[in-house]
PDB file of N, CA and C in Angstrom:
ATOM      1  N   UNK A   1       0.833  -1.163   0.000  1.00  0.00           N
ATOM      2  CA  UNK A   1       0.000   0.000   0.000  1.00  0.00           C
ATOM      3  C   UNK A   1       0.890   1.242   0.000  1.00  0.00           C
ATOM      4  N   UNK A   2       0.229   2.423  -0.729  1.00  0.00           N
ATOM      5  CA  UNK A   2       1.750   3.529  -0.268  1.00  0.00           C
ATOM      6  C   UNK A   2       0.536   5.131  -0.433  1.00  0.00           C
ATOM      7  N   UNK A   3       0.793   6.039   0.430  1.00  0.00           N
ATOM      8  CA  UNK A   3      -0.030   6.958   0.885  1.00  0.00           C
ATOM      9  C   UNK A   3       0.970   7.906   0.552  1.00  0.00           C
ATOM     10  N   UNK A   4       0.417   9.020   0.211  1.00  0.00           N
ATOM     11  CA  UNK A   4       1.109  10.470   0.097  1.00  0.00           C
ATOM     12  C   UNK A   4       0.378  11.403   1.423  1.00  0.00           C
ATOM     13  N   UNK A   5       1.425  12.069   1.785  1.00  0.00           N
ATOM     14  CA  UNK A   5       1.551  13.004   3.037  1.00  0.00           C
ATOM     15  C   UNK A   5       1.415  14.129   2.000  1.00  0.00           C
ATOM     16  N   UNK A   6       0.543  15.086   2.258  1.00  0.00           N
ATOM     17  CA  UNK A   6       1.011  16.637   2.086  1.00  0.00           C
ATOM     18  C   UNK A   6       0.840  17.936   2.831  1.00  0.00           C
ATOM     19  N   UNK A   7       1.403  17.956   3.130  1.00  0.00           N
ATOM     20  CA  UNK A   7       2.019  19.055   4.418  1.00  0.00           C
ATOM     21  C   UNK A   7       2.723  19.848   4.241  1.00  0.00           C
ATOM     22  N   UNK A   8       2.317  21.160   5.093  1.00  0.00           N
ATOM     23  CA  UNK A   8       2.397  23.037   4.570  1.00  0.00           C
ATOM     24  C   UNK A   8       3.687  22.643   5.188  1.00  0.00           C
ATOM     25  N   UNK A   9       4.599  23.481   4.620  1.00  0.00           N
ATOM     26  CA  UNK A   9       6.108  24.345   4.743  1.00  0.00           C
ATOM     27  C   UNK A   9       6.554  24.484   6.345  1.00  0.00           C
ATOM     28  N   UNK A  10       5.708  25.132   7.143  1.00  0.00           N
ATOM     29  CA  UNK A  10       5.976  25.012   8.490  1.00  0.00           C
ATOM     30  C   UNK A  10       6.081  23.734   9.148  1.00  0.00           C
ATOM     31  N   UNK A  11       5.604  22.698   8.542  1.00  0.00           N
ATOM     32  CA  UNK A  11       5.033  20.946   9.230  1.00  0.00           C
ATOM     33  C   UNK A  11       6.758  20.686   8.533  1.00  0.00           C
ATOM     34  N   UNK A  12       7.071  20.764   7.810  1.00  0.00           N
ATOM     35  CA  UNK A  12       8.826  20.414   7.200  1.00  0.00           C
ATOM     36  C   UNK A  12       9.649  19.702   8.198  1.00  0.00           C
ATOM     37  N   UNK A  13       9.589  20.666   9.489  1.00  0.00           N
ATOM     38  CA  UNK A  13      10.012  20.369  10.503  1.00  0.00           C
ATOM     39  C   UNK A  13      10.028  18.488  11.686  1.00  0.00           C
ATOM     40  N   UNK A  14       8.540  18.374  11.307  1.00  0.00           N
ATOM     41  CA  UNK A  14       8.394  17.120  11.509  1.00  0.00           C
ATOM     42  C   UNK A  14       8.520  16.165  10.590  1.00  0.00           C
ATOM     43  N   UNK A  15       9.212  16.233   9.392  1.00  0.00           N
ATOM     44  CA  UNK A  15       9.103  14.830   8.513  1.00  0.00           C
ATOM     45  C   UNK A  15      10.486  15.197   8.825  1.00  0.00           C
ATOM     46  N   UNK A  16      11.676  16.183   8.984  1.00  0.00           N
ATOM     47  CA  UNK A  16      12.876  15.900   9.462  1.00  0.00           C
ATOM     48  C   UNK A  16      13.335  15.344  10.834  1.00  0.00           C
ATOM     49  N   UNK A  17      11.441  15.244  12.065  1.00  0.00           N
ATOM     50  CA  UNK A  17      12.566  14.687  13.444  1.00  0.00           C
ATOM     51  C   UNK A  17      12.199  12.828  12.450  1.00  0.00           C
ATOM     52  N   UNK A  18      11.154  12.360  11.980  1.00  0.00           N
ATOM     53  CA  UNK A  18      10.973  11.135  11.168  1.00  0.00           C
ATOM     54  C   UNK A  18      11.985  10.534  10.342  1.00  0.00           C
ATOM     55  N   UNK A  19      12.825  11.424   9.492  1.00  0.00           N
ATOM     56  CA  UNK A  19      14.550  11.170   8.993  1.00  0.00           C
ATOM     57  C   UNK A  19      15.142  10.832  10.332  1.00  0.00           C
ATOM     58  N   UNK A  20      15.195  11.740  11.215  1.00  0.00           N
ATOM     59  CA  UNK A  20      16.567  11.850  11.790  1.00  0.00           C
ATOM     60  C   UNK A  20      16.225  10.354  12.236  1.00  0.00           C
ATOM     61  N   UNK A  21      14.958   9.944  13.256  1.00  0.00           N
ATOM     62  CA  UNK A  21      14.685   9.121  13.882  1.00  0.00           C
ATOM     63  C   UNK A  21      14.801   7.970  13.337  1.00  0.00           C
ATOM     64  N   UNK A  22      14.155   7.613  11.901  1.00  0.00           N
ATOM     65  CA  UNK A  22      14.845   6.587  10.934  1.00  0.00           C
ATOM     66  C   UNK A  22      16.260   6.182  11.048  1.00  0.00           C
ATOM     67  N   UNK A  23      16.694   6.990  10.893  1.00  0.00           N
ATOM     68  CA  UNK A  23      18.047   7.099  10.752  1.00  0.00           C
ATOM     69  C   UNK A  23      18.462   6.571  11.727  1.00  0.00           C
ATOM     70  N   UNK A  24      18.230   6.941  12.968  1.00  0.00           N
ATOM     71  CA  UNK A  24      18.888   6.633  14.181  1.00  0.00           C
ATOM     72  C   UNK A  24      18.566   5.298  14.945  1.00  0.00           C
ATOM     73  N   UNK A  25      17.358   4.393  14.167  1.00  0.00           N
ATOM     74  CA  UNK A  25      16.653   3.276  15.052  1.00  0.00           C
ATOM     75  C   UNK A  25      16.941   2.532  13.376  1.00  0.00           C
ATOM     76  N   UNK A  26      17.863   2.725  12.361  1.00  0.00           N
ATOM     77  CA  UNK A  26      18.109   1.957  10.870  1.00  0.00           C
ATOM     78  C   UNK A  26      16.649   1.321  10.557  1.00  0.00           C
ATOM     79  N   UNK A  27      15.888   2.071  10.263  1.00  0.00           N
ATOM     80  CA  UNK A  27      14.799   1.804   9.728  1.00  0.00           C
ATOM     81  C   UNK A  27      14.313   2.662   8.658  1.00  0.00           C
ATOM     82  N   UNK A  28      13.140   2.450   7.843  1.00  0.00           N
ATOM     83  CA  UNK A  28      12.555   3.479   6.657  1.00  0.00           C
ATOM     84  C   UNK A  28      11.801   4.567   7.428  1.00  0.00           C
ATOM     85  N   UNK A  29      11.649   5.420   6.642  1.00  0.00           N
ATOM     86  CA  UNK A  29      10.562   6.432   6.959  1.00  0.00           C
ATOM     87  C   UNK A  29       9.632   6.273   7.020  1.00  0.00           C
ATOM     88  N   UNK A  30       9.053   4.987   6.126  1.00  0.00           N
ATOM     89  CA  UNK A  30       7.868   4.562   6.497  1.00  0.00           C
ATOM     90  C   UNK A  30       7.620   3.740   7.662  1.00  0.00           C
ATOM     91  N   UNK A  31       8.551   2.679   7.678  1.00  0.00           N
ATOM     92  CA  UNK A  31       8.420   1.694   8.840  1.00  0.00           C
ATOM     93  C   UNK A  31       8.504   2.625  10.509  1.00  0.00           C
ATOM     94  N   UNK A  32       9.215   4.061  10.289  1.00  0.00           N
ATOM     95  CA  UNK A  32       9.578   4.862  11.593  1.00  0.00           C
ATOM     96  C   UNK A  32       7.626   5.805  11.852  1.00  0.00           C
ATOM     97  N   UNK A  33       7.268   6.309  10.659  1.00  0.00           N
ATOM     98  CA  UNK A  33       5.717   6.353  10.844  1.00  0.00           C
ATOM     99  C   UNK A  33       4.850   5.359  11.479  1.00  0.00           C
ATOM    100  N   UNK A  34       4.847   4.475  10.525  1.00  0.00           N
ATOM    101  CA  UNK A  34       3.782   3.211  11.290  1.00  0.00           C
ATOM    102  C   UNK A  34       3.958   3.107  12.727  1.00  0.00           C
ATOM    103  N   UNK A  35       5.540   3.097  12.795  1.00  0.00           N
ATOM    104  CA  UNK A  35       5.560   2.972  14.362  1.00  0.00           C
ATOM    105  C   UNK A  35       4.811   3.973  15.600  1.00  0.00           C
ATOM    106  N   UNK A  36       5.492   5.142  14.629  1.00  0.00           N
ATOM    107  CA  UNK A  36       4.493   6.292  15.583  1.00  0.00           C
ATOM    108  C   UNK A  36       3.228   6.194  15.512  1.00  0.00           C
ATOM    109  N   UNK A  37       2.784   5.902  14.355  1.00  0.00           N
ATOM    110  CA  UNK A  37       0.851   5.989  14.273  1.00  0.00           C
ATOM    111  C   UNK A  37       0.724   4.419  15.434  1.00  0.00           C
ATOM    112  N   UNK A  38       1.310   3.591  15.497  1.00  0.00           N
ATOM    113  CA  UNK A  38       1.099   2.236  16.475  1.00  0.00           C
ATOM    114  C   UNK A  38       1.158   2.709  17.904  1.00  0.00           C
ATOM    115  N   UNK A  39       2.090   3.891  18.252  1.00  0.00           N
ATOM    116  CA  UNK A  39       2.306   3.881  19.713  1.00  0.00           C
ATOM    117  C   UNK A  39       1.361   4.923  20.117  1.00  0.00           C
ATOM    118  N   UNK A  40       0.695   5.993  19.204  1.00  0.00           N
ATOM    119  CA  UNK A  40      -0.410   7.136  18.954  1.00  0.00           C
ATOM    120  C   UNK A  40      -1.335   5.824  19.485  1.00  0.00           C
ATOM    121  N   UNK A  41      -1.847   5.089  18.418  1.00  0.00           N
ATOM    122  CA  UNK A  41      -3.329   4.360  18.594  1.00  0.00           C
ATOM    123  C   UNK A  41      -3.522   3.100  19.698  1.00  0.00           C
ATOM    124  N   UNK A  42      -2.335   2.780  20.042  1.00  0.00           N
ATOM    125  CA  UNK A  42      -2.217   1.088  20.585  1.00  0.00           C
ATOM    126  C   UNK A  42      -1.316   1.440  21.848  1.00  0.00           C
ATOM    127  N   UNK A  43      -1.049   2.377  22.374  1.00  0.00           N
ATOM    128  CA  UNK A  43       0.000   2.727  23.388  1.00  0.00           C
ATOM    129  C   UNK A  43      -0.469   1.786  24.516  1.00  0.00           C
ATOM    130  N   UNK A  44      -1.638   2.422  25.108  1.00  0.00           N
ATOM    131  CA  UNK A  44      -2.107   1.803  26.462  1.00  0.00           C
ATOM    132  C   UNK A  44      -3.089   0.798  26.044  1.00  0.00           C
ATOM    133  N   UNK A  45      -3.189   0.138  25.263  1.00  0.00           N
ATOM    134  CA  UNK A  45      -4.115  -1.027  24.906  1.00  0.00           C
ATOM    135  C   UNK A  45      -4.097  -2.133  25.444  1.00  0.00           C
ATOM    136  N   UNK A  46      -5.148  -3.277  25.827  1.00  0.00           N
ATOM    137  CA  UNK A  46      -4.699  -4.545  26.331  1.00  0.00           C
ATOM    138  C   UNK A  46      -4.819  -5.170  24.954  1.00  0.00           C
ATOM    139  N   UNK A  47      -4.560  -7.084  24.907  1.00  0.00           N
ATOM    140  CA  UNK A  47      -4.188  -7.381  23.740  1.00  0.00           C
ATOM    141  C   UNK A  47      -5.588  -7.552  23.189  1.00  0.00           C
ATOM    142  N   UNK A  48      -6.774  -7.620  23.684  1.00  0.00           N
ATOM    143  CA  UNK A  48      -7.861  -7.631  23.075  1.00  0.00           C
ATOM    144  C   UNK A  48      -8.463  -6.486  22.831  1.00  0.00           C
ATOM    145  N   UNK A  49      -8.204  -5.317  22.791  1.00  0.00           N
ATOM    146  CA  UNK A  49      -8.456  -4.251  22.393  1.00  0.00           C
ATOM    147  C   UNK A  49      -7.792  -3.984  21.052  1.00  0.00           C
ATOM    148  N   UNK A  50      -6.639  -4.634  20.749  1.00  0.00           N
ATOM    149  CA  UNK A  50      -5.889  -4.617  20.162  1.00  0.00           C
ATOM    150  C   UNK A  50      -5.772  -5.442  18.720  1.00  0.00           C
ATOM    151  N   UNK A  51      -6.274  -6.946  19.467  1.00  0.00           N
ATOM    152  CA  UNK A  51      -6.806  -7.741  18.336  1.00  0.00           C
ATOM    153  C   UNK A  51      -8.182  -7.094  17.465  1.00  0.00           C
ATOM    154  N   UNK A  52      -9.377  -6.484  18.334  1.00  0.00           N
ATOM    155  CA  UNK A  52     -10.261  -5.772  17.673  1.00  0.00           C
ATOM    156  C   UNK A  52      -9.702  -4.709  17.279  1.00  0.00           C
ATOM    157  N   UNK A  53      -9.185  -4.060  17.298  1.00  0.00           N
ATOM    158  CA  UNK A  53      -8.224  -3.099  16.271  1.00  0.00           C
ATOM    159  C   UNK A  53      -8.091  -3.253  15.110  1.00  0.00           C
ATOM    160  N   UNK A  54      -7.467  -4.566  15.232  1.00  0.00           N
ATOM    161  CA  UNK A  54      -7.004  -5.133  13.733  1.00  0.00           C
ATOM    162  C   UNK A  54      -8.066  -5.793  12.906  1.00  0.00           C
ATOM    163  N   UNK A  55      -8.781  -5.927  14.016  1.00  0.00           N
ATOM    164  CA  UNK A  55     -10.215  -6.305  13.194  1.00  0.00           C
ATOM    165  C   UNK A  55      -9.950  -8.152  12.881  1.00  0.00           C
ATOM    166  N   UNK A  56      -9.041  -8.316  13.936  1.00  0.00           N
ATOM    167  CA  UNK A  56      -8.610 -10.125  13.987  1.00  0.00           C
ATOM    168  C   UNK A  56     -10.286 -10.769  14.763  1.00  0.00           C
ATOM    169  N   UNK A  57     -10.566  -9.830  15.605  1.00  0.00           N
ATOM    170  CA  UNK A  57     -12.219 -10.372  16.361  1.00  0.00           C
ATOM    171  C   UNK A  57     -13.203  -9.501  16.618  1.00  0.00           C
ATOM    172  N   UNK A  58     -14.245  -9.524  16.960  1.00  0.00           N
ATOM    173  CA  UNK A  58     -15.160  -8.708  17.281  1.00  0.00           C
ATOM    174  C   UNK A  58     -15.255  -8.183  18.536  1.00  0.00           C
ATOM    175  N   UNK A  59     -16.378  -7.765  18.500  1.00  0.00           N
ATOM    176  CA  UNK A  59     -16.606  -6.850  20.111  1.00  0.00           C
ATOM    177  C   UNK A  59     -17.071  -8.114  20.966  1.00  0.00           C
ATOM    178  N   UNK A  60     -17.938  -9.064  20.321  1.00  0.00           N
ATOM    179  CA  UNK A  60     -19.018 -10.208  20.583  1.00  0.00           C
ATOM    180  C   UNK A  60     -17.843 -11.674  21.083  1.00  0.00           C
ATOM    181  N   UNK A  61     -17.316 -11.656  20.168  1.00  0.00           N
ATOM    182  CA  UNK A  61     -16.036 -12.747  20.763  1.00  0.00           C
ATOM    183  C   UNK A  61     -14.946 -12.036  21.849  1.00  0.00           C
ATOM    184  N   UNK A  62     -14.923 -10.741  21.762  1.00  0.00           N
ATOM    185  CA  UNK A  62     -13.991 -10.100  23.057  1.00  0.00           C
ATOM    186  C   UNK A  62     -14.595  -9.999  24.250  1.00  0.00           C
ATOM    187  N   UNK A  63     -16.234 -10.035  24.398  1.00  0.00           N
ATOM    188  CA  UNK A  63     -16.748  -9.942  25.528  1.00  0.00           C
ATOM    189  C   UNK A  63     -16.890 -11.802  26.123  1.00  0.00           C
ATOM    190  N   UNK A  64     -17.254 -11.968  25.101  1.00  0.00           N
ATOM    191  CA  UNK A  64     -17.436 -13.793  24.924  1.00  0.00           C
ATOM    192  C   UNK A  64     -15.830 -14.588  26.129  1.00  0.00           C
ATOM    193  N   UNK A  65     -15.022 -14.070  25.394  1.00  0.00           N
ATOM    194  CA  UNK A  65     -13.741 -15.079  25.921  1.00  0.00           C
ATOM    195  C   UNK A  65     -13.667 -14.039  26.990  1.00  0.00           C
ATOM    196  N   UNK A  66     -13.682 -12.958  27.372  1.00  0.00           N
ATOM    197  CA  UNK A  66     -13.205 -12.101  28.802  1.00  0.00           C
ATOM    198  C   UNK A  66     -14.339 -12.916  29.943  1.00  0.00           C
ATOM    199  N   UNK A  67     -15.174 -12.835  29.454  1.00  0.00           N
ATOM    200  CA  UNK A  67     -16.509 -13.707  30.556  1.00  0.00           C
ATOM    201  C   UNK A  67     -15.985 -15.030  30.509  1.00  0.00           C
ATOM    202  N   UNK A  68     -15.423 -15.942  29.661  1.00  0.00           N
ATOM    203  CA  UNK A  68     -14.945 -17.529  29.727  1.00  0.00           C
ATOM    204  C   UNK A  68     -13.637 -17.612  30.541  1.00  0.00           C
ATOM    205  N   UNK A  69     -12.763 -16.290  30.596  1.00  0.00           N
ATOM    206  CA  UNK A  69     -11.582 -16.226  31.212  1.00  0.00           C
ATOM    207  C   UNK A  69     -11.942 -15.732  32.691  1.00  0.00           C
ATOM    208  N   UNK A  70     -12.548 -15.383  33.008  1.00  0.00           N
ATOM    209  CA  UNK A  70     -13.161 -14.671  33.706  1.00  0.00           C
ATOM    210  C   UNK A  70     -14.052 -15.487  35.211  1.00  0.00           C
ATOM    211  N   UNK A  71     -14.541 -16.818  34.244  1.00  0.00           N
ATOM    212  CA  UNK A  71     -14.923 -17.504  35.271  1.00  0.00           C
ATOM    213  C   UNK A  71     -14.917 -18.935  35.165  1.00  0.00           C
ATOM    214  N   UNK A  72     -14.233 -19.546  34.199  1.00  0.00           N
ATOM    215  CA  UNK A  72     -14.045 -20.527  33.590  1.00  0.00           C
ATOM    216  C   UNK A  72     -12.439 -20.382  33.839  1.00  0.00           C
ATOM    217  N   UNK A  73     -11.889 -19.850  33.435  1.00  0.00           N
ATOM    218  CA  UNK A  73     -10.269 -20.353  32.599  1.00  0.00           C
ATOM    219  C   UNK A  73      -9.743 -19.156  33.507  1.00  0.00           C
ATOM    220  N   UNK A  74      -9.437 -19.152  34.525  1.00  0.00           N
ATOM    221  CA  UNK A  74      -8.966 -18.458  35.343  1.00  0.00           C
ATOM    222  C   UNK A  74      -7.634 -18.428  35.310  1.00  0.00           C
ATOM    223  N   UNK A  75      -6.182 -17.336  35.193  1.00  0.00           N
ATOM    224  CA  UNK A  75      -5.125 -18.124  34.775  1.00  0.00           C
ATOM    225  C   UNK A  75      -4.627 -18.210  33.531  1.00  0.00           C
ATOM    226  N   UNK A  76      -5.621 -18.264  32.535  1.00  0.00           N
ATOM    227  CA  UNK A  76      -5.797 -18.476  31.022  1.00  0.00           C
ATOM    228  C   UNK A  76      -5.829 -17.750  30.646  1.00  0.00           C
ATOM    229  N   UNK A  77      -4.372 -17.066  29.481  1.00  0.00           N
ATOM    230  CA  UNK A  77      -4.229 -16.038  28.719  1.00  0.00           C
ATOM    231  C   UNK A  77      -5.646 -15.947  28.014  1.00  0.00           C
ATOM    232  N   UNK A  78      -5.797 -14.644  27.657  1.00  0.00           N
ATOM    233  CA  UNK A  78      -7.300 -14.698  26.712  1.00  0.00           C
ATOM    234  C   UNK A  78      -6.791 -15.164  24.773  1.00  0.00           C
ATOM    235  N   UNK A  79      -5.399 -14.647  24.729  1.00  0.00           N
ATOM    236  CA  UNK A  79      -5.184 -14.554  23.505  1.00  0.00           C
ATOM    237  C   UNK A  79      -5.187 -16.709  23.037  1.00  0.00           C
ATOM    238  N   UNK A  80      -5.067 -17.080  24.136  1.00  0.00           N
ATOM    239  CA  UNK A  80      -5.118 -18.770  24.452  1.00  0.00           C
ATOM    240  C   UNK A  80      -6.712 -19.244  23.975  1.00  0.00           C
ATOM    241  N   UNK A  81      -7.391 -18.578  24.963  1.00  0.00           N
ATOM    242  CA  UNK A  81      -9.121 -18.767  24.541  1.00  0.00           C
ATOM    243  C   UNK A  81      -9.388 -18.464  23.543  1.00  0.00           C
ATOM    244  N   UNK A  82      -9.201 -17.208  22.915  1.00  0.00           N
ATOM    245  CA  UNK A  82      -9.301 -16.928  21.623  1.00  0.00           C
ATOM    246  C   UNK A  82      -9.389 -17.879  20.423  1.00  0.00           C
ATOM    247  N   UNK A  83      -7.856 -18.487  20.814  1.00  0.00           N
ATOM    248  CA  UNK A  83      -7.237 -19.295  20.018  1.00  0.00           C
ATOM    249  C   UNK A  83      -8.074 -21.201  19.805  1.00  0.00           C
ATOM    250  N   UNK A  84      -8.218 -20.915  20.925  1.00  0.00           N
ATOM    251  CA  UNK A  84      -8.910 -22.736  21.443  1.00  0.00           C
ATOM    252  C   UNK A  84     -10.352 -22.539  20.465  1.00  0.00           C
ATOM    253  N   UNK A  85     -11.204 -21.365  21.235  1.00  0.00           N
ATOM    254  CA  UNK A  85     -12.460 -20.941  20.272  1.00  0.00           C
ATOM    255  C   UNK A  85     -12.681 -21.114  19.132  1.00  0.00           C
ATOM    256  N   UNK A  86     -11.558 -20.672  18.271  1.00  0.00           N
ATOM    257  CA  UNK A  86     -11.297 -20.808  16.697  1.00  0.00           C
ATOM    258  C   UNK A  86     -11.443 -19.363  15.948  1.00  0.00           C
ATOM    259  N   UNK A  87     -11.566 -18.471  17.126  1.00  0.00           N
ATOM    260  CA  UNK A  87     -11.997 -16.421  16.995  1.00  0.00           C
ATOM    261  C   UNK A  87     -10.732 -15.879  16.054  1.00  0.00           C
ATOM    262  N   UNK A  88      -9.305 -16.837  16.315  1.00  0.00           N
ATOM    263  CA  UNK A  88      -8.235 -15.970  16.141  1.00  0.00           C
ATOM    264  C   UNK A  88      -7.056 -16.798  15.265  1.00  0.00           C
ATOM    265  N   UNK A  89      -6.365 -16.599  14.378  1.00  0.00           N
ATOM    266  CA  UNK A  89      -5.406 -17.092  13.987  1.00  0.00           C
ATOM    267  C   UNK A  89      -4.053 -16.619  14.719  1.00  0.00           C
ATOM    268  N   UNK A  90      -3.031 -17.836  15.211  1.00  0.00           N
ATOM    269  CA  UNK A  90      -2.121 -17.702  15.916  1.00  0.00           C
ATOM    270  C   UNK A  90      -0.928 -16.503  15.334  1.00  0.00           C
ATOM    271  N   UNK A  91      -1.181 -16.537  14.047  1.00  0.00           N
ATOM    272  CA  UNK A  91      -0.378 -14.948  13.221  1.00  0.00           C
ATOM    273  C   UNK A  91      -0.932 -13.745  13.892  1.00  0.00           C
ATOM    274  N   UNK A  92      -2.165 -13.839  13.824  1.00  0.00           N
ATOM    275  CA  UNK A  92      -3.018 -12.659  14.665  1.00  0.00           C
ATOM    276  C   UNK A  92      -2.483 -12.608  15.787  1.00  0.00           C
ATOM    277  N   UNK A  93      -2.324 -13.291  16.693  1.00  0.00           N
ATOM    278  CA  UNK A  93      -2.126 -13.036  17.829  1.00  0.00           C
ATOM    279  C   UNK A  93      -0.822 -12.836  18.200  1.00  0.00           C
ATOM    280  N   UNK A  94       0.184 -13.416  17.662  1.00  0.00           N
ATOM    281  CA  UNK A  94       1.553 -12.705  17.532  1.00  0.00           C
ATOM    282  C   UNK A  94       2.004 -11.625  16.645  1.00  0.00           C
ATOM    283  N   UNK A  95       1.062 -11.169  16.111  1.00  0.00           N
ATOM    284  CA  UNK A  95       0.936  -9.557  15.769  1.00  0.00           C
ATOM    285  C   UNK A  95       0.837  -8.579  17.068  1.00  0.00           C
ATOM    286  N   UNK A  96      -0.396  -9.324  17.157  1.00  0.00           N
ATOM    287  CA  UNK A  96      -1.093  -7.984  18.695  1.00  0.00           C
ATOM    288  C   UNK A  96      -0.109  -8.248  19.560  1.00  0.00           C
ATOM    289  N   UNK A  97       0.294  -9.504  19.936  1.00  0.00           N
ATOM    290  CA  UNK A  97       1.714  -9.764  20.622  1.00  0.00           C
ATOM    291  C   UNK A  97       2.558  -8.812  20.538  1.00  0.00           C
ATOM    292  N   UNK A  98       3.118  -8.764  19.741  1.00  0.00           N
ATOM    293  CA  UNK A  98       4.339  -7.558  19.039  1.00  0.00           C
ATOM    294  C   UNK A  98       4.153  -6.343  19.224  1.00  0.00           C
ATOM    295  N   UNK A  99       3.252  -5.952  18.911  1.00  0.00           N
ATOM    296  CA  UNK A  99       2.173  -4.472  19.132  1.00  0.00           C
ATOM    297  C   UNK A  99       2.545  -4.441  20.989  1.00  0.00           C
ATOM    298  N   UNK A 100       1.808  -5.053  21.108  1.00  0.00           N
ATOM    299  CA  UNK A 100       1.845  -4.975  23.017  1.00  0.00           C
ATOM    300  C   UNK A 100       3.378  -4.771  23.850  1.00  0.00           C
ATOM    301  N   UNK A 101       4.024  -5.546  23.246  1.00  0.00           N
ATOM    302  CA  UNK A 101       5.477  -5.860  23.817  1.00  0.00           C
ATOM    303  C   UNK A 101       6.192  -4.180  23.156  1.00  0.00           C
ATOM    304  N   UNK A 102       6.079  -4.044  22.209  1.00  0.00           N
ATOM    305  CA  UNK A 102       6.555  -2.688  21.978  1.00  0.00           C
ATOM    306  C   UNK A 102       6.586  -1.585  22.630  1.00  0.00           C
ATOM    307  N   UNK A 103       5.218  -1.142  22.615  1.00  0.00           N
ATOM    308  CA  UNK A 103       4.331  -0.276  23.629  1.00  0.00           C
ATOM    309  C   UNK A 103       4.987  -0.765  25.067  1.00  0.00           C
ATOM    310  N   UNK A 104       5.134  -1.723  25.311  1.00  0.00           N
ATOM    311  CA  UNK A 104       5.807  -1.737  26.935  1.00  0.00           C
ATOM    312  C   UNK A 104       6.833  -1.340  27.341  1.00  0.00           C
ATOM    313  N   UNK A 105       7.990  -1.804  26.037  1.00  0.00           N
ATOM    314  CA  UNK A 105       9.024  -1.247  25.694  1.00  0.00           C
ATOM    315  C   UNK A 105       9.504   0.293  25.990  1.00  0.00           C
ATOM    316  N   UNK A 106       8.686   0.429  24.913  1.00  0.00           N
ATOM    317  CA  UNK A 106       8.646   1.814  24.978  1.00  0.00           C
ATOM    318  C   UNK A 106       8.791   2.825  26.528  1.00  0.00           C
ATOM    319  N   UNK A 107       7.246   2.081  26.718  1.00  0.00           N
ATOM    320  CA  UNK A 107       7.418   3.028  28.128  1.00  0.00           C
ATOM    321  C   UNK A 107       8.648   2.457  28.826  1.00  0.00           C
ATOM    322  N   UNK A 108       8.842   1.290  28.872  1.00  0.00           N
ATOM    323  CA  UNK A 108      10.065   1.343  29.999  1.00  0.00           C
ATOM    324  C   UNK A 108      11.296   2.334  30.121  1.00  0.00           C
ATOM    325  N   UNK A 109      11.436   2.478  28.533  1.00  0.00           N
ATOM    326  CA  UNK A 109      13.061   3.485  28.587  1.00  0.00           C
ATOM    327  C   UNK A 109      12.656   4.773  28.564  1.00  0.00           C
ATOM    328  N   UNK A 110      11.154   5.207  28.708  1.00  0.00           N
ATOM    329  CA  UNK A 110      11.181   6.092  29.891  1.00  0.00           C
ATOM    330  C   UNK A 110      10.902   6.329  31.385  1.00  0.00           C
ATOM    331  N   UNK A 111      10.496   5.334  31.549  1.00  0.00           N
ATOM    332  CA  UNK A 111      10.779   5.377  32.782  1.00  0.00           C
ATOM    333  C   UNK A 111      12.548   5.532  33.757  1.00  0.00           C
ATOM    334  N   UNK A 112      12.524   6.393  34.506  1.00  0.00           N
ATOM    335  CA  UNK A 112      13.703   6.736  35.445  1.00  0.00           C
ATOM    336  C   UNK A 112      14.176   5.506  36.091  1.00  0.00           C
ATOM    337  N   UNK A 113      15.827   5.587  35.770  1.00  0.00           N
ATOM    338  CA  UNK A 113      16.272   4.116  36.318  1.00  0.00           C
ATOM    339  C   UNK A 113      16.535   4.322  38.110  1.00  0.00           C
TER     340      UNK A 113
END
């Protein structure tokens, strides 16, 4: 897929901190966007907020397995129930995986050591 940005003369400024930042984490300009639009939309997300994001499940199977985890499968990752259900493909879920672990990431190296 490939999208055009167009942005006034003063905005200049931000597609150069997106270079520098590319630059500095050896990645594309595009792959350094996505990232930002991921940590913008998915920052504080749990992984089922996340899977419905992606549109991997519904609202109806996210309420479904949180109530089965909930009082059934106590203990039991949900992205597990998901999976047992037949709601989710295991690619899916090591997507939102990835997504999640990032975002944690993230915050950690700001957090004060």
């Amino acid at each position: 897929m490939q999208i055009s940005i167009y942005y006034q003369e003063e905005d200049q400024y931000l597609l150069d901190k997106v270079k520098e930042l590319a630059k500095r984490e050896r990645r594309s300009k595009s792959a350094t966007m996505l990232a930002i639009l991921e940590e913008y939309f998915e920052g504080d997300k749990r992984v089922g907020e996340i899977l419905k994001d992606m549109k991997a499940i519904n609202s109806k199977e996210l309420r479904e397995a949180l109530s089965k985890q909930k009082t059934n499968q106590k203990g039991r990752k949900l992205g597990e129930i998901l999976l047992a259900r037949g709601n989710l493909k295991e690619d899916q879920l090591i997507r939102a995986l990835e997504v999640q672990q990032k975002q944690n990431n993230g915050r950690e190296k700001l957090l004060p050591e």
